[in-house]
Protein backbone atom coordinates (compact mmCIF):
# COMPACT_ATOMS: atom_id res chain seq x y z
CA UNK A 1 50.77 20.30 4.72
CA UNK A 2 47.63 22.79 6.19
CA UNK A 3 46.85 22.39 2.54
CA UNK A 4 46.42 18.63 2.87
CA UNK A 5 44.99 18.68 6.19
CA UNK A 6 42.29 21.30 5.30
CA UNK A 7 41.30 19.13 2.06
CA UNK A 8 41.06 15.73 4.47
CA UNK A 9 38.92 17.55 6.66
CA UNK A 10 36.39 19.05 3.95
CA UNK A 11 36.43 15.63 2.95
CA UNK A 12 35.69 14.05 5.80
CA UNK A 13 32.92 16.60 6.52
CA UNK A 14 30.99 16.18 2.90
CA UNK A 15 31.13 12.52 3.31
CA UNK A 16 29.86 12.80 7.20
CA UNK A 17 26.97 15.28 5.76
CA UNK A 18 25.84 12.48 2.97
CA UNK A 19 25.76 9.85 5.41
CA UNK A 20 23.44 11.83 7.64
CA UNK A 21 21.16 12.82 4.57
CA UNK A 22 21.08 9.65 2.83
CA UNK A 23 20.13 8.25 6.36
CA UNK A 24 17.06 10.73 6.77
CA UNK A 25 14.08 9.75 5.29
CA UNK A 26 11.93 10.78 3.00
CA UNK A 27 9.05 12.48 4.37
CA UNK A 28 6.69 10.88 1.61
CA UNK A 29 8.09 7.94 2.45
CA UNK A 30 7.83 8.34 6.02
CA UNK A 31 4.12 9.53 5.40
CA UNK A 32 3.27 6.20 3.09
CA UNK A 33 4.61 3.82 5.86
CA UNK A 34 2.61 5.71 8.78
CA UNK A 35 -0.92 5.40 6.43
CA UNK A 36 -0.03 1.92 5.87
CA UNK A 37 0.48 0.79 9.80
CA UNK A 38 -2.78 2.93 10.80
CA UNK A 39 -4.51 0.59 7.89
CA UNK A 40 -2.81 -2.24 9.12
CA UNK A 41 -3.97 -1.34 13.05
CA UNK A 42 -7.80 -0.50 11.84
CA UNK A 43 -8.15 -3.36 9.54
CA UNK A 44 -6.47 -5.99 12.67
CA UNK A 45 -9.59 -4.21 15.02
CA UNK A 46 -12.14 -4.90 12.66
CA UNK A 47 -10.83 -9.24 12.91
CA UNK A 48 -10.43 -8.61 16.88
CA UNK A 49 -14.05 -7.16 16.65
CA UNK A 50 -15.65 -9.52 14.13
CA UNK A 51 -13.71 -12.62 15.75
CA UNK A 52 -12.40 -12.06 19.19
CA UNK A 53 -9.89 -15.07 19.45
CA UNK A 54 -8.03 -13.99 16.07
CA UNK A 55 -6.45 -11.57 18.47
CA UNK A 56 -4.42 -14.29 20.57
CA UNK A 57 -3.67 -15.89 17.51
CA UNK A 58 -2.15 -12.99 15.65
CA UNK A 59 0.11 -12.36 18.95
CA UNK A 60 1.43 -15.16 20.12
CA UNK A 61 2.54 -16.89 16.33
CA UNK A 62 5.83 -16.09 14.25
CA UNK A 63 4.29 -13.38 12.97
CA UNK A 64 1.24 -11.65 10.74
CA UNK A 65 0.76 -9.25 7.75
CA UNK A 66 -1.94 -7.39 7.14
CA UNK A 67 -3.00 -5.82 3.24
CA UNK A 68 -5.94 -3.57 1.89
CA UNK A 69 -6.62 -4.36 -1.67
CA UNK A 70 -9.18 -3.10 -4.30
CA UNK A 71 -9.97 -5.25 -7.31
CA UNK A 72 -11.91 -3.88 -10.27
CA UNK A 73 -13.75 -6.77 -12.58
CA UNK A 74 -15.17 -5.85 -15.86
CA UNK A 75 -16.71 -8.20 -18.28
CA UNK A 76 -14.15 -11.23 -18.39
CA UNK A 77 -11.13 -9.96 -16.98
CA UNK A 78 -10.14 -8.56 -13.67
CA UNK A 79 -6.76 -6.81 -11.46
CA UNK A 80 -6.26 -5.78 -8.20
CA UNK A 81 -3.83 -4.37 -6.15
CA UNK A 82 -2.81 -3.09 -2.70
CA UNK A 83 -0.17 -2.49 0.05
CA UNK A 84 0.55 -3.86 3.86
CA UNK A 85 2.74 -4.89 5.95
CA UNK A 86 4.27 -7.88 7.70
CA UNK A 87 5.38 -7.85 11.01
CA UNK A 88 7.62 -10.71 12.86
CA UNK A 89 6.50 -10.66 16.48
CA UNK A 90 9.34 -11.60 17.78
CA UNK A 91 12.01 -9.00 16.33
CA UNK A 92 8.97 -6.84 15.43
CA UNK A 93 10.32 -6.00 12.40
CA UNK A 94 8.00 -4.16 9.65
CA UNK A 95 8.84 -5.26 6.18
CA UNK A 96 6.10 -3.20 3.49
CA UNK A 97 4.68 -5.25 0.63
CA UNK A 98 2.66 -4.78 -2.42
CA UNK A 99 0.02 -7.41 -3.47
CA UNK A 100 -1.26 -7.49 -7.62
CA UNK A 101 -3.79 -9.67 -8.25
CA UNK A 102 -5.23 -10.71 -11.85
CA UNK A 103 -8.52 -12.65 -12.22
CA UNK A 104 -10.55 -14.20 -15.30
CA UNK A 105 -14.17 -15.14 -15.48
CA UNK A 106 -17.51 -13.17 -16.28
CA UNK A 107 -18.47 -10.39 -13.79
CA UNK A 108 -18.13 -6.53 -13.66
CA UNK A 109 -17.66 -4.50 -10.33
CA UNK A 110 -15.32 -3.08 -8.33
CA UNK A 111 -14.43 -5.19 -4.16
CA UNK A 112 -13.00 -3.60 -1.64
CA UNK A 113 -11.51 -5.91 1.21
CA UNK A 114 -8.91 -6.81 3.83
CA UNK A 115 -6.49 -10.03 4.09
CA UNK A 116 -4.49 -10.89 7.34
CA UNK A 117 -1.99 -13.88 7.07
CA UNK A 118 -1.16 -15.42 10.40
CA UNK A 119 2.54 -17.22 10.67
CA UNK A 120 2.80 -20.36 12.54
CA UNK A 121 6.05 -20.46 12.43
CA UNK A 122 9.73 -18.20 11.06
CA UNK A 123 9.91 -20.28 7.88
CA UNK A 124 6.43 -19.54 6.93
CA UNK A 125 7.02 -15.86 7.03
CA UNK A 126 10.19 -15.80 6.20
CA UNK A 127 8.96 -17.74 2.68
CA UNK A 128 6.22 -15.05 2.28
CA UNK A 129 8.18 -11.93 2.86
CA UNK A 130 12.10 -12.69 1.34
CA UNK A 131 10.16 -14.85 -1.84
CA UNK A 132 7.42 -13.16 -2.38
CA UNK A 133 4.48 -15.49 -2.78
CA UNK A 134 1.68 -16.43 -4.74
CA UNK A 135 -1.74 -17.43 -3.82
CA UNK A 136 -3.78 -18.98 -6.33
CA UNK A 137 -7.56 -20.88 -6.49
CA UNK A 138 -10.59 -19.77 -4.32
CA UNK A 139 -10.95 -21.70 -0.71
CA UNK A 140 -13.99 -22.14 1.97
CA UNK A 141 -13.53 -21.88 5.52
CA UNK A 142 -12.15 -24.85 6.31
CA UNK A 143 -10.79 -24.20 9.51
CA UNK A 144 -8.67 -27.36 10.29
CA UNK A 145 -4.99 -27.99 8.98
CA UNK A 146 -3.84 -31.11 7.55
CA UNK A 147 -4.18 -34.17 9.83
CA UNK A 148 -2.76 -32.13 12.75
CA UNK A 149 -5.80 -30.63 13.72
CA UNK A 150 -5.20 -27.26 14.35
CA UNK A 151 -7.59 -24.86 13.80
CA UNK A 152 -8.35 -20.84 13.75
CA UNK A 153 -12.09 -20.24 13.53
CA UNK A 154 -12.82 -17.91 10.27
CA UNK A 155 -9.31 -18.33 8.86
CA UNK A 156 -8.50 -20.43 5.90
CA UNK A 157 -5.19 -22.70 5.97
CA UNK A 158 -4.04 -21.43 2.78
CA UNK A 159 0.02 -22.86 2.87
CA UNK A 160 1.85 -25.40 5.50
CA UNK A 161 1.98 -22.61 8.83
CA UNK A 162 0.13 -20.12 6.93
CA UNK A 163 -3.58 -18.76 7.75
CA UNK A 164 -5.83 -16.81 5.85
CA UNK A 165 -8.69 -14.26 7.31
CA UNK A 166 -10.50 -12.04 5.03
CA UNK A 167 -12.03 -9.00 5.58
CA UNK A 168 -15.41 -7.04 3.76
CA UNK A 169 -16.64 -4.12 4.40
CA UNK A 170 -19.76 -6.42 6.21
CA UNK A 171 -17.55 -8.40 8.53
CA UNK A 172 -15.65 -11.88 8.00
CA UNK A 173 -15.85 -13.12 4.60
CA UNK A 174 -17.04 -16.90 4.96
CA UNK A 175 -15.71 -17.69 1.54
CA UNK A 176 -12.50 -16.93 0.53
CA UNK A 177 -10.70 -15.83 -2.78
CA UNK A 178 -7.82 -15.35 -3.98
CA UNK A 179 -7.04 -15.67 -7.69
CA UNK A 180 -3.76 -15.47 -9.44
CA UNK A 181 -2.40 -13.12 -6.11
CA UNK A 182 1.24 -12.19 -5.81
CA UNK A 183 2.83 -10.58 -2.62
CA UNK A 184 5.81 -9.00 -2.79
CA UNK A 185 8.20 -6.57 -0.73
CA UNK A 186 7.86 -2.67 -2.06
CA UNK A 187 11.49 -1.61 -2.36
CA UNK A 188 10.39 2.01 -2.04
CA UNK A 189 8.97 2.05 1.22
CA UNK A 190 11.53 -0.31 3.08
């Protein structure tokens, strides 16, 4: 019976010890997430900077993600990629994405740049970040939404409750594109 005992509580102990380990996380991980929120935080005071209201926008909707990407164009075909994060303001819950981006047409050179989605509304980012989404065609600034006349000054109205700001390294980008773009959680860092 001390036999049985002893064995239950070795047991119990090994499986208490995984559940604390598998719980820790991985410092790389831990590391990627931290680099990605600092990003997220820099890129967000460049838009507060470049457009002061964007900063009562991103605040009081559903929510906002934020991505850096860097797309590389040579002769007729082009990719990009990058990482971010979405946040819901309201639960102010992080959720890490990936966004791969594939463009055709003549050009060579490599763009570095910034997108922040604004959330109107739950459903909008609950579409973008438990779906995934795609963003295809190339917009201008139009700044007003459908017939209801909302409007965010610099953003694009790129989905129903979804806004689009993009970022340069010179400031607010007045034209926006985004060609054959897919976002998408990244199961490794959440």
């Amino acid at each position: 019976m001390k036999t049985t005992r002893l064995t239950i509580l070795i047991a119990a102990a090994v499986i208490s010890a995984l559940t604390v380990i598998a719980q820790a996380q991985d410092p790389k991980i831990e590391k990627k997430q931290k680099e990605i929120r600092n990003m997220a935080q820099d890129t967000l005071q460049r838009l507060y900077e470049a457009d002061p209201k964007a900063q009562s926008a991103v605040e009081r909707r559903a929510g906002y993600a934020v991505f850096s990407n860097l797309g590389i164009k040579i002769l007729v075909a082009g990719s990009g990629n990058g990482k971010g994060i979405a946040v819901d303001n309201k639960t102010k819950r992080e959720t890490f994405m990936k966004m791969l981006e594939v463009q055709a047409g003549l050009g060579m050179g490599v763009k570095k740049f910034s997108v922040i989605f604004i959330f109107d509304n739950e459903r909008a980012l609950d579409g973008f970040v438990n779906s995934g989404w795609q963003l295809g065609g190339q917009a201008t600034a139009a700044v007003k939404n459908g017939d209801k006349g909302a409007s965010m000054e610099g953003a694009v109205a790129v989905a129903d409750g979804v806004w689009m700001y993009q970022l340069t390294d010179k400031g607010l980008a007045l034209e926006i594109t985004a060609k054959g773009t897919k976002y998408y959680k990244d199961d490794d860092l959440n």
